[in-house]
Protein backbone atom coordinates (compact mmCIF):
# COMPACT_ATOMS: atom_id res chain seq x y z
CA UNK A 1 12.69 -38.27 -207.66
CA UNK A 2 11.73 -34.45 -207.12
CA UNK A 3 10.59 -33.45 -203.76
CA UNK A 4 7.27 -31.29 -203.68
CA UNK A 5 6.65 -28.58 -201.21
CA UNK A 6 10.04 -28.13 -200.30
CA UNK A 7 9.44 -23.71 -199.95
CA UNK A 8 6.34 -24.89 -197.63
CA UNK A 9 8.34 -26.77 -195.10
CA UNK A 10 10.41 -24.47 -194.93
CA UNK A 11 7.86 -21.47 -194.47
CA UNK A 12 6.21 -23.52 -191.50
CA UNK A 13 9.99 -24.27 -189.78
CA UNK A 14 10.45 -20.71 -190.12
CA UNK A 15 7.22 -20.12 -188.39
CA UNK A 16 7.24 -22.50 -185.58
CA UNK A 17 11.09 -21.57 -185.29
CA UNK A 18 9.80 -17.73 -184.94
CA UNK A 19 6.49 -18.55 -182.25
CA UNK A 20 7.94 -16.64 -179.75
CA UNK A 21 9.03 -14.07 -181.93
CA UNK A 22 6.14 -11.44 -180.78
CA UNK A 23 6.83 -11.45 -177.45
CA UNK A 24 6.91 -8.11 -175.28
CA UNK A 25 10.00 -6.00 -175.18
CA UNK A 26 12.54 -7.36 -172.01
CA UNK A 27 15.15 -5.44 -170.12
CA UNK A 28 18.43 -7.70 -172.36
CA UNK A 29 19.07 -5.67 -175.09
CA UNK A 30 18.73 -7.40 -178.72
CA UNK A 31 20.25 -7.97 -182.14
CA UNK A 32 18.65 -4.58 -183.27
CA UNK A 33 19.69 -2.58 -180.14
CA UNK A 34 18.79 -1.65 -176.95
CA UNK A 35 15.35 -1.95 -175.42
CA UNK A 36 13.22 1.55 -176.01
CA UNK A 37 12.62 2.23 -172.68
CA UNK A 38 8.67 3.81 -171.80
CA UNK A 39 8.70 6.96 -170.02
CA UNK A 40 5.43 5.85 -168.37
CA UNK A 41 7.14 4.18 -165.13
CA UNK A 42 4.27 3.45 -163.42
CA UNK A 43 0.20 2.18 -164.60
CA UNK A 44 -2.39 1.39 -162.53
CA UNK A 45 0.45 2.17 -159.26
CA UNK A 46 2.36 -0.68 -160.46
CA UNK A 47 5.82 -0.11 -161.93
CA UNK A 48 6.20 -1.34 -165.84
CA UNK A 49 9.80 -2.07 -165.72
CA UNK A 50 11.00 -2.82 -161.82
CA UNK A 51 14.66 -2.33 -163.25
CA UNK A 52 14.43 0.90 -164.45
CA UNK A 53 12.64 1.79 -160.86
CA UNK A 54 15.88 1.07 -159.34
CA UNK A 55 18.57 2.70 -161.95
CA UNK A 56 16.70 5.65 -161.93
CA UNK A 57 16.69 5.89 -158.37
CA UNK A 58 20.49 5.13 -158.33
CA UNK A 59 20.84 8.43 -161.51
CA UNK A 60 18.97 10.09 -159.27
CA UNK A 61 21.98 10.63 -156.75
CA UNK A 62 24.40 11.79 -159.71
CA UNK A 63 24.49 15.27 -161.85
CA UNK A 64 22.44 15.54 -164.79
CA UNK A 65 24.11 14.59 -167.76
CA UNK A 66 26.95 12.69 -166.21
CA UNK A 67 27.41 9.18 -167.22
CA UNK A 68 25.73 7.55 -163.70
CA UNK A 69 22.54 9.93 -164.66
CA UNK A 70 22.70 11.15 -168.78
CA UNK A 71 20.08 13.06 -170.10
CA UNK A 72 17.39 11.03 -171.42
CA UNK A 73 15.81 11.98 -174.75
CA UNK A 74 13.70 10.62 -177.74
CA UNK A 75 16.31 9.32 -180.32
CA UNK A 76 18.60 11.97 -181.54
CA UNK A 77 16.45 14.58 -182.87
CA UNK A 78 15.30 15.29 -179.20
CA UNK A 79 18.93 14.75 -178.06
CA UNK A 80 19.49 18.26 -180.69
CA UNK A 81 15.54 19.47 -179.21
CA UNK A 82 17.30 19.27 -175.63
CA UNK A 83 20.59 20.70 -176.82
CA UNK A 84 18.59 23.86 -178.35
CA UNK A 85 17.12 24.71 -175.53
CA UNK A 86 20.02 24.82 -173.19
CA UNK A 87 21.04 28.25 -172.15
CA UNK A 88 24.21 29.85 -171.31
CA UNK A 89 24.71 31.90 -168.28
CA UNK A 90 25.08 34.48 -170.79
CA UNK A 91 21.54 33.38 -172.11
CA UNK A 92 23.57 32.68 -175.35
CA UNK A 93 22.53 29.28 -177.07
CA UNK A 94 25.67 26.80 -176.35
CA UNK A 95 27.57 25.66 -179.52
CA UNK A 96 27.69 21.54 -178.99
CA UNK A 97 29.00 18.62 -181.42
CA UNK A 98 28.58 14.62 -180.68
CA UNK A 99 31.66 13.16 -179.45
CA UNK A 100 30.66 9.89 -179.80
CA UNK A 101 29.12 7.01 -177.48
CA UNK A 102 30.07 5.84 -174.48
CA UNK A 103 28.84 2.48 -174.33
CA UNK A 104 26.37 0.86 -172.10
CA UNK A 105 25.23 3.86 -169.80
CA UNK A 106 23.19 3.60 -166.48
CA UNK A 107 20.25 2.86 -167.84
CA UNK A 108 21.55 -0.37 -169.90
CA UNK A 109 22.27 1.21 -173.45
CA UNK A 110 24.49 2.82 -175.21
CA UNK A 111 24.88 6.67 -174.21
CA UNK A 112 26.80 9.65 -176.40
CA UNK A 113 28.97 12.20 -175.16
CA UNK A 114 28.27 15.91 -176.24
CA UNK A 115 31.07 18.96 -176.44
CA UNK A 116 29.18 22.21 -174.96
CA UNK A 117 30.62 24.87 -175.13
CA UNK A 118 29.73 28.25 -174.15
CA UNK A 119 32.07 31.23 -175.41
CA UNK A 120 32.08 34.11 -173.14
CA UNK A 121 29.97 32.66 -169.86
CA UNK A 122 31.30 30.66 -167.07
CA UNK A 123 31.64 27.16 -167.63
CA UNK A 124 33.34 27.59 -170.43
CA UNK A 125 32.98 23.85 -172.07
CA UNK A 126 31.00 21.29 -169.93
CA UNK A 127 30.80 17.56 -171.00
CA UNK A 128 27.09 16.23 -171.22
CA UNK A 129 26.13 12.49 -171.31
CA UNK A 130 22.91 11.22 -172.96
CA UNK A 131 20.71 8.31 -173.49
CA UNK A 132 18.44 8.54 -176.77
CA UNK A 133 16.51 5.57 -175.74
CA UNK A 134 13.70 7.32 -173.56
CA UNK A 135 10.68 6.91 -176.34
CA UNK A 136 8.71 9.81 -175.65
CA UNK A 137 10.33 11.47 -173.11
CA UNK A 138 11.08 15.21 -172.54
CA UNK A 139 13.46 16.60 -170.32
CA UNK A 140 12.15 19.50 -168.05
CA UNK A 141 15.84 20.02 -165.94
CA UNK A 142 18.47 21.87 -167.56
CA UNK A 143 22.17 20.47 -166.82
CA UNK A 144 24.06 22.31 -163.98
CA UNK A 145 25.36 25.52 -165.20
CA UNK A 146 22.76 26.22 -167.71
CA UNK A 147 19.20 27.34 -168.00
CA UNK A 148 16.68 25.44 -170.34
CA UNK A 149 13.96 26.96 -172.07
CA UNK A 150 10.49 25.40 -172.52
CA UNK A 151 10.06 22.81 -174.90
């Protein structure tokens, strides 16, 4: 004997299997990657994410663009937007390549290393650490030993 409805049972054990599917993003990363983290910290006075409060606050106390405080950017066409503005002490544009990532950075994902390198000006090459998961975000500092321009 033929069973009927067999794609319809398993549409609604799919379904109730997947209720809690749309959920809000959480801190854990996931099977597709790391949380994109909101640049707006705090609504209403109230902070969004309480642990992102605190690792900022601990990147805070480290260089910009060291792997305890990378550079935070929007994917990795603003990791090349921050990279384009960065200014020798020459006022020459750096030349950079991606090294690769890291790993899990400060901030909970996974962070590449760029190769900067400055031909003529003092520092020479400087290593810079960033974090492409900042959705949004823009970065306003320039790394030390360089001058940014405005986005």
């Amino acid at each position: 004997m033929r069973r009927r409805g067999g794609l319809r049972g398993l549409g609604l054990a799919l379904a109730l299997g997947c209720a809690g599917c749309a959920g809000g993003v959480s801190a854990q990363s996931t099977a597709m990657g790391p949380p994109r983290v909101s640049t707006e910290v705090l609504k209403g006075g109230q902070l969004l994410q309480p642990w992102l409060g605190d690792a900022l606050t601990r990147a805070a106390l480290h260089p910009l663009g060291s792997d305890k405080n990378p550079v935070r950017a929007d994917m990795p066409d603003g990791q090349r937007a921050y990279l384009a503005r960065l200014r020798c002490t020459n006022d020459a544009p750096p030349i950079w390549r991606r090294v690769g990532n890291l790993g899990s950075g400060a901030f909970g994902s996974i962070v590449d290393q760029y190769d900067v390198r400055c031909p003529g000006a003092h520092p020479p090459r400087t290593i810079i650490v960033m974090d492409m998961y900042f959705a949004g975000y823009v970065e306003a500092r320039a790394v030390d030993g360089f001058s940014i321009a405005p986005p």
